[in-house]
Protein backbone atom coordinates (compact mmCIF):
# COMPACT_ATOMS: atom_id res chain seq x y z
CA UNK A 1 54.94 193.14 -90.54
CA UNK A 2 56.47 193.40 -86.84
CA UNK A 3 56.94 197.06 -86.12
CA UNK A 4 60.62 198.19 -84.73
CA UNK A 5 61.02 199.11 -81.61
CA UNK A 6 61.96 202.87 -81.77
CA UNK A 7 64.76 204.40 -80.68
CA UNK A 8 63.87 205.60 -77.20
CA UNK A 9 63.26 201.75 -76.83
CA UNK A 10 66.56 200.58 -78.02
CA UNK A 11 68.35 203.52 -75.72
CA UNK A 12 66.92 202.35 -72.94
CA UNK A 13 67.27 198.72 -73.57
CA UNK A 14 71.56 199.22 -74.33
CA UNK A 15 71.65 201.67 -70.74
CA UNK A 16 69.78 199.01 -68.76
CA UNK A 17 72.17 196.20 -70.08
CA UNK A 18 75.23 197.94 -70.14
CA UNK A 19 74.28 199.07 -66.77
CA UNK A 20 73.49 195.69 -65.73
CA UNK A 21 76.97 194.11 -66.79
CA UNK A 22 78.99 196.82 -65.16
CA UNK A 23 77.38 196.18 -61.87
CA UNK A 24 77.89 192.14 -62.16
CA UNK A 25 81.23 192.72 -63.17
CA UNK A 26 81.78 194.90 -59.71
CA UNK A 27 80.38 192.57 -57.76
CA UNK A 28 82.20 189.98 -58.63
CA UNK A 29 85.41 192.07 -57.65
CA UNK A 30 83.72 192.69 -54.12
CA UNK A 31 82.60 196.21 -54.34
CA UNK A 32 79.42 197.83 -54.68
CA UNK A 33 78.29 199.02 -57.50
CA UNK A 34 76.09 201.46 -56.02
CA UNK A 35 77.12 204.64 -58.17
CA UNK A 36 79.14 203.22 -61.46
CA UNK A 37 76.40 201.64 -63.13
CA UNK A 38 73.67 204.00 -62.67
CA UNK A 39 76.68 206.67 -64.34
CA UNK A 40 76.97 204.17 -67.82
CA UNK A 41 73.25 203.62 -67.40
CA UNK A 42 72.61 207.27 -67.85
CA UNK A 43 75.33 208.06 -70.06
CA UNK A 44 73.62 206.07 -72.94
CA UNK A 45 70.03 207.16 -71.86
CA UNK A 46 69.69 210.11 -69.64
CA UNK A 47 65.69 209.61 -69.50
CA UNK A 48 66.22 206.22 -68.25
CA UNK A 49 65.44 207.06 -64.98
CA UNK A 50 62.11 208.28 -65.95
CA UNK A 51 60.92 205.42 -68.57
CA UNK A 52 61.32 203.12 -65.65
CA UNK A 53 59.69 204.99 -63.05
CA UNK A 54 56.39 205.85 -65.01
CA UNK A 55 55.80 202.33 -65.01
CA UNK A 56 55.59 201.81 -61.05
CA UNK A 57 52.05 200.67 -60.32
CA UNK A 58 51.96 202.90 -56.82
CA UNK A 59 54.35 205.53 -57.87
CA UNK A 60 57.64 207.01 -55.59
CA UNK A 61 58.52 208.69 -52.67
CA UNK A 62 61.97 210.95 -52.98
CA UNK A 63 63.16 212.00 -49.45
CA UNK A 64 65.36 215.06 -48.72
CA UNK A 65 66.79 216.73 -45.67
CA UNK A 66 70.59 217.25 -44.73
CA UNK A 67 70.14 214.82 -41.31
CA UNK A 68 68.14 211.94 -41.43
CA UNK A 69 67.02 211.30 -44.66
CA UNK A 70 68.50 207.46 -45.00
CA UNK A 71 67.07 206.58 -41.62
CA UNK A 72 63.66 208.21 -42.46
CA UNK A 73 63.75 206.52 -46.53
CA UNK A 74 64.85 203.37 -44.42
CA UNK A 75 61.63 203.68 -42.28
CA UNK A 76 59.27 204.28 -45.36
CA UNK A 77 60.30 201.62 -47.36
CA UNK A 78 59.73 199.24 -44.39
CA UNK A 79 56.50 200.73 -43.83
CA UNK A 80 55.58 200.62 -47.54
CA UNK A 81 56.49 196.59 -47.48
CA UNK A 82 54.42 196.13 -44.37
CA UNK A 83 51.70 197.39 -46.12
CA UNK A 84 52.03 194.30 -48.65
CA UNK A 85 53.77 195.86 -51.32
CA UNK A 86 57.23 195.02 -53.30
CA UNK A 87 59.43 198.08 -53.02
CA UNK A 88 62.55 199.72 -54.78
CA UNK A 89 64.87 201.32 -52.57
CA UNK A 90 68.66 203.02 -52.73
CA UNK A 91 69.02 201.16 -49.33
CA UNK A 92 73.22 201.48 -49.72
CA UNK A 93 72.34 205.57 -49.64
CA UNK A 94 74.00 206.16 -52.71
CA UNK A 95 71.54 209.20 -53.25
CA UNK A 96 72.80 211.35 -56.27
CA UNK A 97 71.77 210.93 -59.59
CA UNK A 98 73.91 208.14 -60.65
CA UNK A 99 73.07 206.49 -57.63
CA UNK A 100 69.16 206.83 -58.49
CA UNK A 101 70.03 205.55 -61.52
CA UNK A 102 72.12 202.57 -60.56
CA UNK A 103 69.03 201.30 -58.33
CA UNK A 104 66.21 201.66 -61.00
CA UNK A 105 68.17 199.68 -63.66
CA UNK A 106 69.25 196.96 -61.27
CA UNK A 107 65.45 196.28 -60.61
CA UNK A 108 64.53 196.64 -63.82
CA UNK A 109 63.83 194.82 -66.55
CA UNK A 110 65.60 194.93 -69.92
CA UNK A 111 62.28 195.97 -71.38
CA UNK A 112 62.27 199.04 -68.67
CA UNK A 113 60.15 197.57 -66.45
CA UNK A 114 60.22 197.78 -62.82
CA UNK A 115 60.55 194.44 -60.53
CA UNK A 116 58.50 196.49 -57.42
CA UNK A 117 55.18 198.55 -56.97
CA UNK A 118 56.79 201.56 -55.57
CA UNK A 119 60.04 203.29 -54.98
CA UNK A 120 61.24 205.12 -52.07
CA UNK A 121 64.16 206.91 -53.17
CA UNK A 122 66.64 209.24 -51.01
CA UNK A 123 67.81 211.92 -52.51
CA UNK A 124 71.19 213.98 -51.89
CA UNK A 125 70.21 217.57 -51.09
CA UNK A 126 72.10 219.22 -54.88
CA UNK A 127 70.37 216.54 -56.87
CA UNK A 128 66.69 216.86 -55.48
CA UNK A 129 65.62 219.10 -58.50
CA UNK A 130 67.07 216.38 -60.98
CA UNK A 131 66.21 213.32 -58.91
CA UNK A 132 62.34 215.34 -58.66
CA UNK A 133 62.57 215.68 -62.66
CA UNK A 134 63.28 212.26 -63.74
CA UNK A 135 60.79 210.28 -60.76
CA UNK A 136 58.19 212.69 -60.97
CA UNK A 137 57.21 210.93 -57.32
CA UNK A 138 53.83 211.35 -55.96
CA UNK A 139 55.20 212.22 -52.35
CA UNK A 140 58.10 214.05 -51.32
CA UNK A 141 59.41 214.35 -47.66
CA UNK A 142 61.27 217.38 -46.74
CA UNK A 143 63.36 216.59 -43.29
CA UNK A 144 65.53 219.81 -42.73
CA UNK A 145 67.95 221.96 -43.93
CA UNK A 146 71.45 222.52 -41.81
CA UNK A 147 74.82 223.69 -42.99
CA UNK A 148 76.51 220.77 -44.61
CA UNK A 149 79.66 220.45 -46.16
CA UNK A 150 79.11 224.19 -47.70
CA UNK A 151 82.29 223.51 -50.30
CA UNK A 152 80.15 221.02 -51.57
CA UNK A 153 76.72 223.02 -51.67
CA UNK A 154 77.14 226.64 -50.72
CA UNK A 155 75.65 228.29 -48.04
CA UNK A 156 72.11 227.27 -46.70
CA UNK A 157 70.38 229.99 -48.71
CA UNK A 158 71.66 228.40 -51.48
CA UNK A 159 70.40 225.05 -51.79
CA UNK A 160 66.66 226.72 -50.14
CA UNK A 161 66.24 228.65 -53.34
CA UNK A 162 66.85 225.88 -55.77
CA UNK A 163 64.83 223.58 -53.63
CA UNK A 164 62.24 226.43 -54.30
CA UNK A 165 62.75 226.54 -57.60
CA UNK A 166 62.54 222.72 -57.58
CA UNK A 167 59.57 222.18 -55.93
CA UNK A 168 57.23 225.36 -57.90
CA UNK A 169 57.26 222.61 -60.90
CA UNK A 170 55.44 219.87 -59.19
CA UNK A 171 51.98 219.76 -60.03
CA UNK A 172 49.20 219.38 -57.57
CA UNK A 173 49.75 215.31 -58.05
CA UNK A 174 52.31 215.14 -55.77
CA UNK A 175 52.08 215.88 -51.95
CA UNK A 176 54.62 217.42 -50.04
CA UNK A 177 55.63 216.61 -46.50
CA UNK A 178 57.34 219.33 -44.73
CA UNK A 179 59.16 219.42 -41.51
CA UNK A 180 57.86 222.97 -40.52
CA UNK A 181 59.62 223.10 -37.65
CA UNK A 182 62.47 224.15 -40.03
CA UNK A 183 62.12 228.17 -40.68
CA UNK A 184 63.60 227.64 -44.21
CA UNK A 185 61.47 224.85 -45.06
CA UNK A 186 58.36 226.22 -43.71
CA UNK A 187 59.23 229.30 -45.95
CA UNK A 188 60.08 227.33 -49.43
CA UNK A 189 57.25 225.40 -49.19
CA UNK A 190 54.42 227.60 -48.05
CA UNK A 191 52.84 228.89 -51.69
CA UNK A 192 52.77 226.07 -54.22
CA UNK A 193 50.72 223.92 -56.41
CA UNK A 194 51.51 220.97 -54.64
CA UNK A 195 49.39 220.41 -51.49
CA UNK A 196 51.53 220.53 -48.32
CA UNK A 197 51.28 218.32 -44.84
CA UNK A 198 52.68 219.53 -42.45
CA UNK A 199 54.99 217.85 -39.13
CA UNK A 200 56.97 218.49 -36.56
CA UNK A 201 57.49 217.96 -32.92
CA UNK A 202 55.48 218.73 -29.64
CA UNK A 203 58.27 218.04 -26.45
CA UNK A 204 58.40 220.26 -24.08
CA UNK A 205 60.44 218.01 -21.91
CA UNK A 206 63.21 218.03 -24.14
CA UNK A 207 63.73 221.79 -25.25
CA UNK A 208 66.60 223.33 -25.12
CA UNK A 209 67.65 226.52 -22.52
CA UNK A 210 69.49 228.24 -25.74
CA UNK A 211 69.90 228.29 -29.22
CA UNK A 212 73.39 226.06 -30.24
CA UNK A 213 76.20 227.90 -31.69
CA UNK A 214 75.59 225.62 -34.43
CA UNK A 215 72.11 226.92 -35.13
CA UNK A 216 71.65 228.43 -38.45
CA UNK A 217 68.37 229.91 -39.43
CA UNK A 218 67.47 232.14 -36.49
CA UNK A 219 66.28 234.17 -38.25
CA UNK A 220 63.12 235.28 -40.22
CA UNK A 221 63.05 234.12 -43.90
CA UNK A 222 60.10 236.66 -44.67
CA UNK A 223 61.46 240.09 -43.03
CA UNK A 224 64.92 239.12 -41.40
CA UNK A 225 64.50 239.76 -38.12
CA UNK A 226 65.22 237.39 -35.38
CA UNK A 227 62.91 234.76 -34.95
CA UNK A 228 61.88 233.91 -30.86
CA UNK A 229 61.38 229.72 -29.81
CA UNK A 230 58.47 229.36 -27.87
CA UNK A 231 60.14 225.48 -27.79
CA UNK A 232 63.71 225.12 -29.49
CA UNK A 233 64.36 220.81 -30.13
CA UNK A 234 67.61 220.47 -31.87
CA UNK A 235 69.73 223.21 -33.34
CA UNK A 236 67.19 225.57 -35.37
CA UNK A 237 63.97 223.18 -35.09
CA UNK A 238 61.39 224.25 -32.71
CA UNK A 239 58.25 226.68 -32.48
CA UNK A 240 59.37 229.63 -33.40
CA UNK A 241 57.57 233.10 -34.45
CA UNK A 242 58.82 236.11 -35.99
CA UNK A 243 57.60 239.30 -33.90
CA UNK A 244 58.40 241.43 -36.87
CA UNK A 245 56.04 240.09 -39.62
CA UNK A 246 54.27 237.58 -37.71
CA UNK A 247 55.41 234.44 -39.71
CA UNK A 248 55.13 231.68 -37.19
CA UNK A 249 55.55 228.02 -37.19
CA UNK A 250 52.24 226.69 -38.89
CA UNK A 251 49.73 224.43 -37.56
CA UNK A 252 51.27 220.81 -37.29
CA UNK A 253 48.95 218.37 -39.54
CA UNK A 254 50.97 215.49 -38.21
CA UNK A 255 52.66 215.94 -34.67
CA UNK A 256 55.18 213.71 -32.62
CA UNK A 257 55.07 214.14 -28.92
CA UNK A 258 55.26 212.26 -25.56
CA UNK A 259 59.30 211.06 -26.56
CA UNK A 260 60.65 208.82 -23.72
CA UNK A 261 64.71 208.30 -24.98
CA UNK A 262 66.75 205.61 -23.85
CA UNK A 263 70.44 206.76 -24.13
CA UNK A 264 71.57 205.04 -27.19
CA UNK A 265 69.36 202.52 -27.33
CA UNK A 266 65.85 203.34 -28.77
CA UNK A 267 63.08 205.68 -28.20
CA UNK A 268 59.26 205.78 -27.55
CA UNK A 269 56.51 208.29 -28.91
CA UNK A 270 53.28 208.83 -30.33
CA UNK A 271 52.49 210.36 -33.74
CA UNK A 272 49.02 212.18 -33.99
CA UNK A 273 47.32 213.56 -36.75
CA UNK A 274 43.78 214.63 -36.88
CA UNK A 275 42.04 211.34 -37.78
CA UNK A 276 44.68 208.55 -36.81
CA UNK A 277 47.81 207.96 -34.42
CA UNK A 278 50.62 205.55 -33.19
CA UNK A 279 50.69 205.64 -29.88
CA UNK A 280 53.73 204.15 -27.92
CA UNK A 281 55.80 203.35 -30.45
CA UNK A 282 59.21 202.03 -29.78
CA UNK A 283 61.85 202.31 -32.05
CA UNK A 284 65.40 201.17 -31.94
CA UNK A 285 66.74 204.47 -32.62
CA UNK A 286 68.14 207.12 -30.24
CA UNK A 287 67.83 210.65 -29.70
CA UNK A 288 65.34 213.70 -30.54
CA UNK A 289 66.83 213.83 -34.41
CA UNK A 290 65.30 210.64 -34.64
CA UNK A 291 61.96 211.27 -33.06
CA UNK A 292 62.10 213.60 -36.02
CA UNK A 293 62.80 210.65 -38.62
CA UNK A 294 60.16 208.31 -37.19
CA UNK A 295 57.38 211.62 -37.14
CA UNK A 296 58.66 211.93 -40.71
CA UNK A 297 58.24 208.17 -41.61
CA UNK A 298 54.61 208.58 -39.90
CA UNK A 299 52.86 211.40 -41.64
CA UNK A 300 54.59 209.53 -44.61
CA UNK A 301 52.31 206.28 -43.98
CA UNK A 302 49.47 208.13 -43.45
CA UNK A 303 49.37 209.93 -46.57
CA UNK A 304 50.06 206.47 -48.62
CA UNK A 305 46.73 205.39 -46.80
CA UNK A 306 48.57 203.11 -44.77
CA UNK A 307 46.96 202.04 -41.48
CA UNK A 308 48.13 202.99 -38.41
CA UNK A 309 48.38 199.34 -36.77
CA UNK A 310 50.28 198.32 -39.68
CA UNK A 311 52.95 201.79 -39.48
CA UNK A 312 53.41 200.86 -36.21
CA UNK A 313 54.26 197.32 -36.40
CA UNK A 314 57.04 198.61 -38.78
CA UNK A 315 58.03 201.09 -36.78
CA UNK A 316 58.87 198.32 -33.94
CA UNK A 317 60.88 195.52 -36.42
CA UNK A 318 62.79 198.59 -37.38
CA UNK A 319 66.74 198.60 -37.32
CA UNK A 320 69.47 201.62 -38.12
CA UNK A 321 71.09 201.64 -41.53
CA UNK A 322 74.60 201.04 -41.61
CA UNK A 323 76.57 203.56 -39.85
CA UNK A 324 73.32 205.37 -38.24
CA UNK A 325 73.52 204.81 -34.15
CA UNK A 326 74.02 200.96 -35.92
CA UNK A 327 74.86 198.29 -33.45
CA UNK A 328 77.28 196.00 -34.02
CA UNK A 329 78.44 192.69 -31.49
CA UNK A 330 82.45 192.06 -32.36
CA UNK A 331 84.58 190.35 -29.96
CA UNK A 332 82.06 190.03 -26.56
CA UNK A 333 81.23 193.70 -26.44
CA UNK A 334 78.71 195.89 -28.37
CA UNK A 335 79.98 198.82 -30.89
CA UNK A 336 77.49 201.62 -31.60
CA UNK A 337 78.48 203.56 -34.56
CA UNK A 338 76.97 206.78 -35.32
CA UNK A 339 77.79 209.03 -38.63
CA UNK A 340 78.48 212.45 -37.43
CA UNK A 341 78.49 215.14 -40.97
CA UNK A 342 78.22 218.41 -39.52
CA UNK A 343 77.38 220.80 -36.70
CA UNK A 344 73.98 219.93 -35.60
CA UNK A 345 74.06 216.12 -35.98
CA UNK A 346 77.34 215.87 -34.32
CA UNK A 347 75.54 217.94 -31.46
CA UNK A 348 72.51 215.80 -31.16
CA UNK A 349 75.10 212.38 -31.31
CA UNK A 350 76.73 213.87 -28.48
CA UNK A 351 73.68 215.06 -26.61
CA UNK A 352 73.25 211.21 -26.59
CA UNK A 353 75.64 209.55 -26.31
CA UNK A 354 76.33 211.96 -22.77
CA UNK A 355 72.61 211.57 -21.58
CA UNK A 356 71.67 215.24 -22.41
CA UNK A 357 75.11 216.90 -21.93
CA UNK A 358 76.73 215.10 -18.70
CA UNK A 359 79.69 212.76 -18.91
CA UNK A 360 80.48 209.60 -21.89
CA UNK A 361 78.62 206.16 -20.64
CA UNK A 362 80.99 204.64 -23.11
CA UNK A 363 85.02 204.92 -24.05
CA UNK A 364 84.74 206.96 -27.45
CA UNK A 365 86.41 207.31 -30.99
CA UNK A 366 85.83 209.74 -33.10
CA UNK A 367 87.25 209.72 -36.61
CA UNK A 368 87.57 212.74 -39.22
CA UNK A 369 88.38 212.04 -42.98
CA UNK A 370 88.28 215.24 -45.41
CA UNK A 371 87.82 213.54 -48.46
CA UNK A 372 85.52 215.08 -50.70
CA UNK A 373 82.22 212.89 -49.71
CA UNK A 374 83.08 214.57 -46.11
CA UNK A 375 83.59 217.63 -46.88
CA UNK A 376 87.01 219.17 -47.57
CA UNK A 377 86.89 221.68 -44.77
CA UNK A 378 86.53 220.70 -41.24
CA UNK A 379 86.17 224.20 -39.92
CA UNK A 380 82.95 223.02 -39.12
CA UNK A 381 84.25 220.68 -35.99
CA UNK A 382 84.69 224.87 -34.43
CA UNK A 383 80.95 224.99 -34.26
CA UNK A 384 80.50 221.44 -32.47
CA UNK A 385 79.66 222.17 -28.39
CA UNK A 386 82.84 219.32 -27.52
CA UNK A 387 82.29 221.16 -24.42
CA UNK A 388 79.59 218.90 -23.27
CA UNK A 389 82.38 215.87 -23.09
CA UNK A 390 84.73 217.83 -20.55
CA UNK A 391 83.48 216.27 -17.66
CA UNK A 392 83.92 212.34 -17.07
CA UNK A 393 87.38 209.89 -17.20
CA UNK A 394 86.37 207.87 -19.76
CA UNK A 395 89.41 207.89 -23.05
CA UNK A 396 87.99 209.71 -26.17
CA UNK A 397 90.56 208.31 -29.29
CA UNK A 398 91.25 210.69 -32.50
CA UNK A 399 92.07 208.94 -35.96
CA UNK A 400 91.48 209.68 -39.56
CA UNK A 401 93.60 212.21 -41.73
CA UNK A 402 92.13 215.06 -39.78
CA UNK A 403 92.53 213.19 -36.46
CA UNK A 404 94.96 215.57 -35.36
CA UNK A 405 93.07 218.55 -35.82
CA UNK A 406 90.44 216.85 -33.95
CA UNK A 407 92.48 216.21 -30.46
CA UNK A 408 93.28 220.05 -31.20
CA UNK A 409 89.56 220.68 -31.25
CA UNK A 410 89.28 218.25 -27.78
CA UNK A 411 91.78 220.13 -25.78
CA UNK A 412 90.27 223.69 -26.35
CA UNK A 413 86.83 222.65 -25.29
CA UNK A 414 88.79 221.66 -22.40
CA UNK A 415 88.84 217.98 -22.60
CA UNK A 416 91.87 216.55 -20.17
CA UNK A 417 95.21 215.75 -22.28
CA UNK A 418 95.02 212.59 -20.36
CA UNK A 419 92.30 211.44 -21.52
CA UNK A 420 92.90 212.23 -25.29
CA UNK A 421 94.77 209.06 -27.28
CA UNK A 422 95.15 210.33 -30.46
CA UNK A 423 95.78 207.45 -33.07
CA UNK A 424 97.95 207.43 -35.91
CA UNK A 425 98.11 205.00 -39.29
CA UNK A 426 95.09 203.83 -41.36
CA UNK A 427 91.83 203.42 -39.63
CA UNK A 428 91.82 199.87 -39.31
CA UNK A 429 94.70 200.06 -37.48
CA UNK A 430 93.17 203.24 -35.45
CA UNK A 431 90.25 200.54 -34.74
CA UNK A 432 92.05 198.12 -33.73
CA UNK A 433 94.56 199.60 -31.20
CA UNK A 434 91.62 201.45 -29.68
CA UNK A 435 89.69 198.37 -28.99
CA UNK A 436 92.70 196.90 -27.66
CA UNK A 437 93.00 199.95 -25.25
CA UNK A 438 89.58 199.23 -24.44
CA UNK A 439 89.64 195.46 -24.01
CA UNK A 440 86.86 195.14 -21.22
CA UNK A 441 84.62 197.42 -21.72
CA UNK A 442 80.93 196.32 -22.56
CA UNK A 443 80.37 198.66 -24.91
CA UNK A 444 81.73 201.63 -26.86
CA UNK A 445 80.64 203.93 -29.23
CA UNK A 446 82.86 205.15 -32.81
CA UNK A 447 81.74 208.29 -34.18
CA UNK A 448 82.95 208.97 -38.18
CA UNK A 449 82.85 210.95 -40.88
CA UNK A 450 80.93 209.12 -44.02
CA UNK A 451 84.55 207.93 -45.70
CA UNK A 452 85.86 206.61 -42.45
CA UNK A 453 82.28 204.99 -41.63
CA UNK A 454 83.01 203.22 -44.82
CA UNK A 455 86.08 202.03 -43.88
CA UNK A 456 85.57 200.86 -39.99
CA UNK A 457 82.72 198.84 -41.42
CA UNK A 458 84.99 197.33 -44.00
CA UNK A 459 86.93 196.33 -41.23
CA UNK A 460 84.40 195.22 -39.23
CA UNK A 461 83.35 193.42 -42.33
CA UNK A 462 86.20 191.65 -43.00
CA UNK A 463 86.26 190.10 -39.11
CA UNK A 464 82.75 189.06 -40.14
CA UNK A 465 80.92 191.29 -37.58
CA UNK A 466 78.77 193.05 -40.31
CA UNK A 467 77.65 192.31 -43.94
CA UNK A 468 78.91 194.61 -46.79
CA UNK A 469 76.75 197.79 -47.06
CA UNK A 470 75.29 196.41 -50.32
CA UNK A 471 74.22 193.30 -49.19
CA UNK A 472 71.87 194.10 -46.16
């Protein structure tokens, strides 16, 4: 007699079709369906998540970190398929639960099993401790920790102790890779049963004279006193030592250095560890926070056993995600796009995008929404050195719902009224006029919050510029 399946089977069969349908069915209407189905998917079987990843052959790979973590998941994945193997990946960045969710069952099987040999799987910072629950993933990569839309989250102390929490229930299976040039992180992570490897930066040529006003962890997280940079690299990442206690920065098993940056245009380092190394890698990604992402990405390879020649050659095909210092050719001239989410990151974009602090090289936009995937308070854009685009002619435009508040922001870091054109009316009218104001110019750079990202490259989409989010 043919045995029935039981009911775990028949749960997850229903989520994965149900799931399934919803996404064809949004599809078909031209969105998505990044989110929605993973949502029904789970709905009918919460533990589908984990039925289908216990089945990958090579296992997963969550990544986590308030900056960076879609260009550094981005990076692994591509690494992963250099190395020859088939790989599931949130690529849109839909990173919470439902999102998780939504990319497992769409490369899945009705049966529950997978359609690729590993995942790499970015996680929003609030859901890591599910997202770590249901993958159970054999590596996780742990970028930073920065103030972040704290009505969302809470403050930065926060979201460290449930990370903690988190990560004390991993087993000494999975290997952690830590960006201790983070205080917080280097703290969280420093006494657990998973094994730890360690990165972070070594570029003296690019420290900074000061801590930023948007630096947020200068401080010990064993005793409380102030912690001294011997090197400080972007906002609270550096080499830094507590005088108090003596809790320092520890030893870097996996180190970037010699970073050569080419405005907005790419970068060019070497990653060492003790046994193996990249050396000259270029990557066509700007800026320090991304020397970070590609160290990351690195020390990630290396613990899958990935050769170095082969990391590399990754490294070098490698393009931004959508929205992250992207590129985009529309009408003759080149449009660099570059998410901007809170204080540091918007302080590293426009460390680049002046050459380290001196004038524009490009007409700007900059575009604040406050819905609630931005963040509904934009008292953070107080914390953002606009100071360092004073100097220079070049226009700077203002659009999105908070556009207004952001010309306000312009004019007291003492940003010339004349050169302010604040914009008014949806943003694909905002784009639109300003690239008419700009007719011209070779190249300009638009720098949004994550719902007006969305809807420039809608825009952008619908001219036929880029391909929808989804679809790349």
């Amino acid at each position: 007699m043919t045995a029935r399946p039981g009911i775990g089977a028949v749960r997850q069969s229903a989520s994965i079709s149900a799931a399934k349908a919803t996404l064809e069915v949004l599809r078909r209407s031209g969105r998505g369906g990044t989110a929605a189905p993973g949502l029904v998917a789970l709905q009918i079987d919460p533990e589908v998540v984990s039925r289908i990843a216990r089945r990958l052959p090579d296992g997963a790979v969550v990544v986590a970190g308030t900056n960076g973590k879609t260009t550094t998941s981005r990076m692994i994945a591509d690494i992963v398929e250099a190395s020859g193997r088939s790989v599931i990946h949130n690529r849109s960045g839909s990173n919470l639960a439902r999102g998780v969710a939504a990319t497992f069952v769409e490369h899945a099987s009705l049966s529950g099993n997978p359609n690729g040999q590993m995942a790499v799987i970015e996680s929003d910072e609030a859901a890591l401790p599910e997202i770590l629950r249901l993958v159970r993933p054999r590596l996780v990569v742990l970028n930073n920790l920065f103030r972040d839309q704290l009505d969302r989250y809470g403050e930065l102390d926060t979201v460290g102790t449930k990370w903690k929490a988190a990560l004390a229930k991993l087993t000494p299976s999975t290997r952690l890779i830590v960006d201790v040039d983070d205080p917080t992180l280097a703290n969280i992570t420093s006494d657990l049963a998973a094994p730890r490897t360690t990165f972070g930066l070594s570029v003296p040529e690019h420290k900074l004279d000061e801590l930023p006003h948007a630096a947020d962890a200068a401080f010990c997280r064993k005793c409380g006193a102030d912690l001294t940079y011997r090197e400080l690299y972007l906002g609270h990442l550096g080499d830094w030592v507590c005088t108090s206690c003596g809790f320092a920065r520890p030893a870097l098993d996996v180190m970037g250095c010699d970073v050569h940056l080419d405005a907005m245009s790419s970068l060019t380092m070497s990653v060492r560890s003790m046994d193996k190394e990249t050396r000259d890698v270029t990557v066509q990604v700007p800026g320090i926070y991304n020397a970070y992402n590609v160290t990351a990405a690195v020390a990630a390879g290396f613990a899958l056993g990935i050769e170095p020649a082969v990391v590399q050659a990754a490294l070098e095909q490698f393009r931004s995600p959508f929205g992250r210092a992207e590129k985009v050719i529309f009408d003759g001239r080149e449009i660099s796009i570059a998410l901007v989410k809170n204080p540091v990151g918007f302080n590293e974009v426009l460390r680049t995008i002046t050459g380290g602090g001196s004038e524009l090289a490009a007409p700007t936009m900059i575009v604040i929404n406050d819905e609630f995937a931005d963040g509904r308070d934009v008292s953070w854009l107080w914390d953002v050195d606009f100071e360092m685009l004073a100097a220079g002619s070049l226009p700077i435009a203002t659009a999105g719902i908070r556009g207004a508040d952001m010309a306000n922001r312009l004019k007291y870091a003492g940003v010339d009224e004349s050169r302010l054109i604040p914009l008014e009316g949806s943003i694909e009218q905002a784009l639109q006029t300003f690239l008419d104001r700009t007719r011209g110019e070779p190249r300009v750079s638009i720098l949004p919050t994550y719902t007006a990202m969305l809807a420039i490259r809608a825009a952008l989409g619908d001219a036929g510029a880029v391909d929808r989010f989804w679809e790349e």
